[in-house]
C-alpha atoms as a PDB file:
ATOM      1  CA  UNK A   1     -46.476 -20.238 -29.585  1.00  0.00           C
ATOM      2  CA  UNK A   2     -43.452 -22.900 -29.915  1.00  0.00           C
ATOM      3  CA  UNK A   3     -39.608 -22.637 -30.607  1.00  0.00           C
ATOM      4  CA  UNK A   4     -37.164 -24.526 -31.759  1.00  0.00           C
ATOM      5  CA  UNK A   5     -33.338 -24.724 -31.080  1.00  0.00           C
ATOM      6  CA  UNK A   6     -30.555 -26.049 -32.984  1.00  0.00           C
ATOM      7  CA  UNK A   7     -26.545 -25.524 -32.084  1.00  0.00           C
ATOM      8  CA  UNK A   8     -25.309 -23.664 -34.919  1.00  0.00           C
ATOM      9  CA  UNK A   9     -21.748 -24.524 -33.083  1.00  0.00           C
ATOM     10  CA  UNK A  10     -19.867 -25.467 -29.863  1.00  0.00           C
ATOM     11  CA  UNK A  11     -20.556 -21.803 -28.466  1.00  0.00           C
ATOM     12  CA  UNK A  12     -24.194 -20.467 -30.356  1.00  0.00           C
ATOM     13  CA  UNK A  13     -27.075 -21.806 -30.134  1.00  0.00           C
ATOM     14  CA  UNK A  14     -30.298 -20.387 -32.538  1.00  0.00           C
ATOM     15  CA  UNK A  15     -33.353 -20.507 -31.000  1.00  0.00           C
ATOM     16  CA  UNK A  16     -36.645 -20.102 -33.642  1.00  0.00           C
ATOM     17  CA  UNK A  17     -40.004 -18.677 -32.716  1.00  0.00           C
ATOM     18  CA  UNK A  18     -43.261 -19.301 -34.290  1.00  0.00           C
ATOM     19  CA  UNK A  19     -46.559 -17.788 -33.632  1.00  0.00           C
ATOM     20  CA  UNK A  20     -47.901 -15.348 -31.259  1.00  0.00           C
ATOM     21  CA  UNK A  21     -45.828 -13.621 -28.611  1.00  0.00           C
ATOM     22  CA  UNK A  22     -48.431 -12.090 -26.889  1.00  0.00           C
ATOM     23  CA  UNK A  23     -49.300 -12.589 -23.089  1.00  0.00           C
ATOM     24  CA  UNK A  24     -50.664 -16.198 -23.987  1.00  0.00           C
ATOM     25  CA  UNK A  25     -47.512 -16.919 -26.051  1.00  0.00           C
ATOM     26  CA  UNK A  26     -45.580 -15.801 -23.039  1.00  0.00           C
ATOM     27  CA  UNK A  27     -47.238 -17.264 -20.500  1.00  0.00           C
ATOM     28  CA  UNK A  28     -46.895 -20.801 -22.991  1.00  0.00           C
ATOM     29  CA  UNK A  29     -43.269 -20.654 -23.675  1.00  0.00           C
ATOM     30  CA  UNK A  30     -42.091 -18.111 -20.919  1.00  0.00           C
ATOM     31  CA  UNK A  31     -40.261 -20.770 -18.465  1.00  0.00           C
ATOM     32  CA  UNK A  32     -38.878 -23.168 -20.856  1.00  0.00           C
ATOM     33  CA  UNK A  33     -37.574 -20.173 -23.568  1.00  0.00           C
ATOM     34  CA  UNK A  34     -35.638 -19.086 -20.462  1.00  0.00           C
ATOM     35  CA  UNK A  35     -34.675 -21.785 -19.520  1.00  0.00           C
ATOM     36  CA  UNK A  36     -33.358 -22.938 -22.624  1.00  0.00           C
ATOM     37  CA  UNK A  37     -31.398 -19.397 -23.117  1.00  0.00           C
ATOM     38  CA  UNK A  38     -29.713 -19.177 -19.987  1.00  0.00           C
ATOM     39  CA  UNK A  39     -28.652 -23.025 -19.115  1.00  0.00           C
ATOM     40  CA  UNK A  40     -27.013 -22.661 -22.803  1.00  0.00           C
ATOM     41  CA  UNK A  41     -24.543 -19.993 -20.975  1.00  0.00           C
ATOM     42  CA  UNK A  42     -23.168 -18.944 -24.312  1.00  0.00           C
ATOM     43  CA  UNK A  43     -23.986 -17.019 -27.367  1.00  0.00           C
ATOM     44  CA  UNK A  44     -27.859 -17.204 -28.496  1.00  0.00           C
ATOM     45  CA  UNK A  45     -29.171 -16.274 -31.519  1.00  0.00           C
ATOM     46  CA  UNK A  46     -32.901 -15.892 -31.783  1.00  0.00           C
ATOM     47  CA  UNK A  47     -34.789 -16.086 -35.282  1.00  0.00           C
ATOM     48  CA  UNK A  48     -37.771 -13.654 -35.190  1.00  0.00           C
ATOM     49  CA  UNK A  49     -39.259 -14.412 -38.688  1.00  0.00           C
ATOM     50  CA  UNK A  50     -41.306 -16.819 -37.350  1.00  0.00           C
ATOM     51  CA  UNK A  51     -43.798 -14.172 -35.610  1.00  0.00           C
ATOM     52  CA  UNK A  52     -46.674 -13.309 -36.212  1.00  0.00           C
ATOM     53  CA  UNK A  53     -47.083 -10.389 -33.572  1.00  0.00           C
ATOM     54  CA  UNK A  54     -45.128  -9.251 -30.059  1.00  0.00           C
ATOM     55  CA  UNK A  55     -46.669  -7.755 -27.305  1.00  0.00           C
ATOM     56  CA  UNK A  56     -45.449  -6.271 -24.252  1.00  0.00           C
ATOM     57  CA  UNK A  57     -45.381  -9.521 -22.046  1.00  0.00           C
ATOM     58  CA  UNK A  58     -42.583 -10.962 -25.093  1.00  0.00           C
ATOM     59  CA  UNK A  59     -40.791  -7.925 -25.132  1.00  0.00           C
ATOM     60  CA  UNK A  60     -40.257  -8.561 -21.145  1.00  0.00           C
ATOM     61  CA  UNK A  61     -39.457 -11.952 -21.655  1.00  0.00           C
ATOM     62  CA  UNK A  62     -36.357 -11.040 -24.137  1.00  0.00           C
ATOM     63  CA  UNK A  63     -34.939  -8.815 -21.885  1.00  0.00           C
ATOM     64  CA  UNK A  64     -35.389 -10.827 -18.659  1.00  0.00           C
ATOM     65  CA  UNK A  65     -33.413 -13.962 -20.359  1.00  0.00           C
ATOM     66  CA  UNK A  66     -31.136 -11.445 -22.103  1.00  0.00           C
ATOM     67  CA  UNK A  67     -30.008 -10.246 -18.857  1.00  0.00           C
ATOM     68  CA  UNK A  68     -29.702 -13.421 -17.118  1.00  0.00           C
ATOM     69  CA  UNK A  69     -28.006 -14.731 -19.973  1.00  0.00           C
ATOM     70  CA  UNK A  70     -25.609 -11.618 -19.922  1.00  0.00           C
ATOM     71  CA  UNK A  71     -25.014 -12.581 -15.974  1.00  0.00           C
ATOM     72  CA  UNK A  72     -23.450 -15.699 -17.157  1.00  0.00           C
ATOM     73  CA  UNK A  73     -21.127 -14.017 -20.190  1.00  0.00           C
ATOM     74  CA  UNK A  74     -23.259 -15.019 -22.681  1.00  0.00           C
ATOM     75  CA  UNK A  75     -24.746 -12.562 -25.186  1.00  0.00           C
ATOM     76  CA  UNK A  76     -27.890 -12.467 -27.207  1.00  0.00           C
ATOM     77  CA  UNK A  77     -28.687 -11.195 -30.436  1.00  0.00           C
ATOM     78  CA  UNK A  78     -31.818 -11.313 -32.383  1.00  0.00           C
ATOM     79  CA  UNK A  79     -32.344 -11.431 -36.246  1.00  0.00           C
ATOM     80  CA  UNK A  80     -35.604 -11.638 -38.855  1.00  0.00           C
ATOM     81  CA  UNK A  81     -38.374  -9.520 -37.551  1.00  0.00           C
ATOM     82  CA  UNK A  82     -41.383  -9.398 -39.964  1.00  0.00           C
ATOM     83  CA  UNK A  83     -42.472  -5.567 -40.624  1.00  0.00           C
ATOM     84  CA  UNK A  84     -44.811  -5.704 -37.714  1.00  0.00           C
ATOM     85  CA  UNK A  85     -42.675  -7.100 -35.144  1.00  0.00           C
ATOM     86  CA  UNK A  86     -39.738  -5.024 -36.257  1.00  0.00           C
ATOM     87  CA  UNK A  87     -42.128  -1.868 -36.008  1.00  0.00           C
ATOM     88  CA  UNK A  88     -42.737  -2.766 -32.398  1.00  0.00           C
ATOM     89  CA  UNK A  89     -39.472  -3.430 -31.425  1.00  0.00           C
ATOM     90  CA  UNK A  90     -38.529   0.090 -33.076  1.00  0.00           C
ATOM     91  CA  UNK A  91     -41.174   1.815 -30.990  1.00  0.00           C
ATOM     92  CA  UNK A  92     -39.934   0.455 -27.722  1.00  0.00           C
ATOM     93  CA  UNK A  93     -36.025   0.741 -28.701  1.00  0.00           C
ATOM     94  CA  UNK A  94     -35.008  -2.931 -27.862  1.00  0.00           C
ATOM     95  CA  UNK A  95     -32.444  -2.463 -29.808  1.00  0.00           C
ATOM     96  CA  UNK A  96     -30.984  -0.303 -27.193  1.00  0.00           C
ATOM     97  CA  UNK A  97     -30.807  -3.135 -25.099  1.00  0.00           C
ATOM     98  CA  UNK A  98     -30.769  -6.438 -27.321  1.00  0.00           C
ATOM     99  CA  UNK A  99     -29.010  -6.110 -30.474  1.00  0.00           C
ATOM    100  CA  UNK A 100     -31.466  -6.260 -33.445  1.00  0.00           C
ATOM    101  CA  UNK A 101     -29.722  -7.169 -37.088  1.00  0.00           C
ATOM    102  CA  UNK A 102     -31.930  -8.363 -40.320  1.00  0.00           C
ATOM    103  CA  UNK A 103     -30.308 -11.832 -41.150  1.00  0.00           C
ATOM    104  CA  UNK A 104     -29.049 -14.712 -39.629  1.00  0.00           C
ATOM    105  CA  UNK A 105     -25.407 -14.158 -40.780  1.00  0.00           C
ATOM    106  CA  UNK A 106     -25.348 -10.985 -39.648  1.00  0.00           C
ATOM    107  CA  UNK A 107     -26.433 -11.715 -36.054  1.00  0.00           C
ATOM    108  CA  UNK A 108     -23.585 -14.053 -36.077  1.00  0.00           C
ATOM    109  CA  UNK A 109     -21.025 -11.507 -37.496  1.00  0.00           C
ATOM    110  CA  UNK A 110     -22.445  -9.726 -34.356  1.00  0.00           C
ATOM    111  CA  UNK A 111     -21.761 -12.604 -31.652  1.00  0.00           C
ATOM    112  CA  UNK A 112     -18.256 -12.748 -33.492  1.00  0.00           C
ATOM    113  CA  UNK A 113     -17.528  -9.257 -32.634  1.00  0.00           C
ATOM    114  CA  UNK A 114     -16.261  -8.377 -28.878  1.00  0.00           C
END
């Protein structure tokens, strides 16, 4: 499990997964995803296509740095889910508490929105 980040802008800043968010993805990419998320204090955009399957233990960590993030006025809003990853996040309702959109121009339209 790895990411990458890239500032789309001054204020959003896209953060791409790739592999496995399971509990060893977590576990792997846990401190410094959160890190990464929350010391950007502004609005994060996180590309899901790059998954290949999300358990419970990246669900958590989504929320967790979603909410921190939040703390510090920043929002988060997350785009691309293959069909397996999307079911999940469907089953648990994330998108209750993370907004969920299909493309990368729309989860910006999103963080453009007040």
């Amino acid at each position: 499990m790895d990411f990458d980040l890239t500032q789309r802008d001054a204020n959003v800043v896209c953060v791409r997964l790739r592999g496995r968010l399971d509990s060893a993805g977590a576990d792997s990419i846990g401190t410094r995803f959160t890190a990464a998320v929350v010391s950007s204090a502004q609005q994060v955009v996180v590309d899901l296509s790059g998954l290949s399957f999300l358990a419970s233990m990246g669900i958590r960590l989504f929320i967790s740095s979603a909410r921190a993030l939040a703390q510090q006025g920043g929002r988060l809003v997350m785009f691309g889910a293959p069909e397996m990853v999307q079911t999940v996040l469907d089953h648990v309702a994330l998108d209750q508490m993370i907004p969920i959109v299909a493309t990368e121009t729309q989860a910006l339209e999103r963080l453009a929105r007040p």
